[in-house]
Protein backbone atom coordinates (compact mmCIF):
# COMPACT_ATOMS: atom_id res chain seq x y z
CA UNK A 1 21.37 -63.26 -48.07
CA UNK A 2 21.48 -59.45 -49.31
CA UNK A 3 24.71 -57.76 -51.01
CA UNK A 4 24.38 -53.85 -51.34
CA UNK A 5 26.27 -51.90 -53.47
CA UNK A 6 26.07 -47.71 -53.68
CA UNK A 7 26.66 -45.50 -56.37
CA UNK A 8 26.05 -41.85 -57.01
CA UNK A 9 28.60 -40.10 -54.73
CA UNK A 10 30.65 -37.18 -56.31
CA UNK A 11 31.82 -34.33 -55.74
CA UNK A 12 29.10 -31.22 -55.38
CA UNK A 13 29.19 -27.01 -53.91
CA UNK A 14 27.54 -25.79 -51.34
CA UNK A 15 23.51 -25.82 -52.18
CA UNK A 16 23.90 -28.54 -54.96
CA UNK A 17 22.09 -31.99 -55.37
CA UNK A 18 23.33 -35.55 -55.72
CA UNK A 19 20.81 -38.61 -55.78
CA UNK A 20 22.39 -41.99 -54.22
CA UNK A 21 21.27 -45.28 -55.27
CA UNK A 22 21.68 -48.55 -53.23
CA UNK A 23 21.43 -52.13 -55.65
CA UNK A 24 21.42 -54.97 -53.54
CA UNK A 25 20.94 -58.40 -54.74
CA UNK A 26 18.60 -61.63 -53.53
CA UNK A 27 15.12 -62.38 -54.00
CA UNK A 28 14.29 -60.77 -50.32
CA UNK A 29 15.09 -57.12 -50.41
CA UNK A 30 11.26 -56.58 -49.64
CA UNK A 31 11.59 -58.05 -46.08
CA UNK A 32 14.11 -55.44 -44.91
CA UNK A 33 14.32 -51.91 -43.54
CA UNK A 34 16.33 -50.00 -45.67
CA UNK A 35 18.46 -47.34 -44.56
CA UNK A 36 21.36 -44.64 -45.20
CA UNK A 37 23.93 -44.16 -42.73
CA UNK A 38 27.28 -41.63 -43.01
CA UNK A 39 30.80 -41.30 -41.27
CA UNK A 40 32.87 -38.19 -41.83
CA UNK A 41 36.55 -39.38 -40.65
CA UNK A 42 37.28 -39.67 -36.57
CA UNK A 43 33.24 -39.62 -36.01
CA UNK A 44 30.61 -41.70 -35.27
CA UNK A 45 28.58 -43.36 -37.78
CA UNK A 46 24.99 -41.24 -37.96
CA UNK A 47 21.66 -42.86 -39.30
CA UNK A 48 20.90 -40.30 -41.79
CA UNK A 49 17.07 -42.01 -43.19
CA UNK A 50 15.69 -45.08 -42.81
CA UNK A 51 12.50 -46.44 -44.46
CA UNK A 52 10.00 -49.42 -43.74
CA UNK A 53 9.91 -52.62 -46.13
CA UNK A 54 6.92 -51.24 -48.04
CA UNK A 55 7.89 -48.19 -47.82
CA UNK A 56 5.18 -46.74 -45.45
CA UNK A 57 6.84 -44.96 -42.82
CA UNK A 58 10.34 -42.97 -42.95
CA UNK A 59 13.21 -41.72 -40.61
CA UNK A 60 15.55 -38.53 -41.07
CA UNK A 61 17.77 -37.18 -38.81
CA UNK A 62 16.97 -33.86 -37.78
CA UNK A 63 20.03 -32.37 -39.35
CA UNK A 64 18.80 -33.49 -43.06
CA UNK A 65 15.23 -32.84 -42.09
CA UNK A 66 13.16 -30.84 -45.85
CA UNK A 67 16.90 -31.83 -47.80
CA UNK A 68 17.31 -35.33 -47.90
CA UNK A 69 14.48 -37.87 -49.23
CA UNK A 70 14.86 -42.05 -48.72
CA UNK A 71 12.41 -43.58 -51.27
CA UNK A 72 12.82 -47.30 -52.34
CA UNK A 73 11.51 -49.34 -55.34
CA UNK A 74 10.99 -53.15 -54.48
CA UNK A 75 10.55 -54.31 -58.15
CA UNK A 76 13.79 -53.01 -58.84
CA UNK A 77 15.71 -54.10 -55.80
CA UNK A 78 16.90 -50.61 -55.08
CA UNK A 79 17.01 -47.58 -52.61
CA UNK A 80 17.62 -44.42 -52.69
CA UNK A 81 18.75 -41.23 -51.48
CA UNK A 82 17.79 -37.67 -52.95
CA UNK A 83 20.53 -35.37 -51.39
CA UNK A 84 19.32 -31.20 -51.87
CA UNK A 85 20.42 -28.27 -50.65
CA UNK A 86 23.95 -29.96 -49.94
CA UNK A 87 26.42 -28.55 -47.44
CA UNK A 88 29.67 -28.43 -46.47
CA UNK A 89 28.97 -30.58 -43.01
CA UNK A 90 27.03 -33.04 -45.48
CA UNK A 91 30.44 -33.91 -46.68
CA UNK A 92 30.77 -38.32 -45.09
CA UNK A 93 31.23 -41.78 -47.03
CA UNK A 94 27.52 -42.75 -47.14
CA UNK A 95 26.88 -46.30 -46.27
CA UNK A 96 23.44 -48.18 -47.56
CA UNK A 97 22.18 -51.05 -44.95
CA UNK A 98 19.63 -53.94 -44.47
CA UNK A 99 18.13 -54.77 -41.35
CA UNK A 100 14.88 -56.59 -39.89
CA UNK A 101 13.90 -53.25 -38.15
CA UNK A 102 14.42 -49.48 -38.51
CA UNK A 103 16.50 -48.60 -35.23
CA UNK A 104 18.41 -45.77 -35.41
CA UNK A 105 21.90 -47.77 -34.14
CA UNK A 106 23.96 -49.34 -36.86
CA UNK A 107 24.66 -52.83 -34.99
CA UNK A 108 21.28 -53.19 -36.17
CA UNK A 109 21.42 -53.64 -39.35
CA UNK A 110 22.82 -56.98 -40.82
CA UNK A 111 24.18 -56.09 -44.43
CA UNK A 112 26.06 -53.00 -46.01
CA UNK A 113 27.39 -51.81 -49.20
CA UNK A 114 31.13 -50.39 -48.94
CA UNK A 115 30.13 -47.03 -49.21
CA UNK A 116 30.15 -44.23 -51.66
CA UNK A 117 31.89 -40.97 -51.04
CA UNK A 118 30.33 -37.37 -50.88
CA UNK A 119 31.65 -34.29 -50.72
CA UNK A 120 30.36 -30.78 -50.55
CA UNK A 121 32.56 -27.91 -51.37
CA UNK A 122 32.03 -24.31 -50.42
């Protein structure tokens, strides 16, 4: 039903700013929880903000708690992520996803992009 594609990753320092955006296609985006995972290599993929279909209500994990902002804009078919304040251990391939809820466990979620790459220098 939904394709997602990121775009936005780069290469930042320490304390810098990079804004993610997540395009997906189909005439449903509206109906699903949107949300931004990462995976640094050899770790677990971490829910990093998740956000309701309307937009309403919002998740962050603690560690991106005051830096990292999930907004979305249903007329355009796109999410996003506001990255601020970037560090070092910020540094994953961030992965956009679809699902019917807003769980914090990825099996949850029924469509991703391929992921963008970010990476914070010092």
């Amino acid at each position: 039903q939904v394709q997602l594609a990121e775009s936005g990753g780069g290469l930042v320092q320490t304390g810098g700013s990079l804004r993610l955006s997540c395009a997906a296609s189909g005439r449903t985006f509206s109906r699903y929880c949107m949300a931004w995972f990462r995976q640094a290599p050899g770790k677990e993929r971490d829910r990093v903000a998740a956000i309701s279909r309307n937009g309403d209500v919002t998740y962050y994990a603690d560690s991106v708690k005051g830096r990292f902002t999930i907004s979305r804009d249903n007329a355009k078919n796109t999410a996003y992520l506001q990255m601020n304040s970037l560090k070092p251990e910020d540094t994953a391939v961030y992965y956009c996803a679809a699902g019917d809820q807003c769980p914090i466990r990825p099996a949850a979620y029924d469509y991703w992009g391929q992921g963008t790459q970010v990476t914070v220098s010092s």
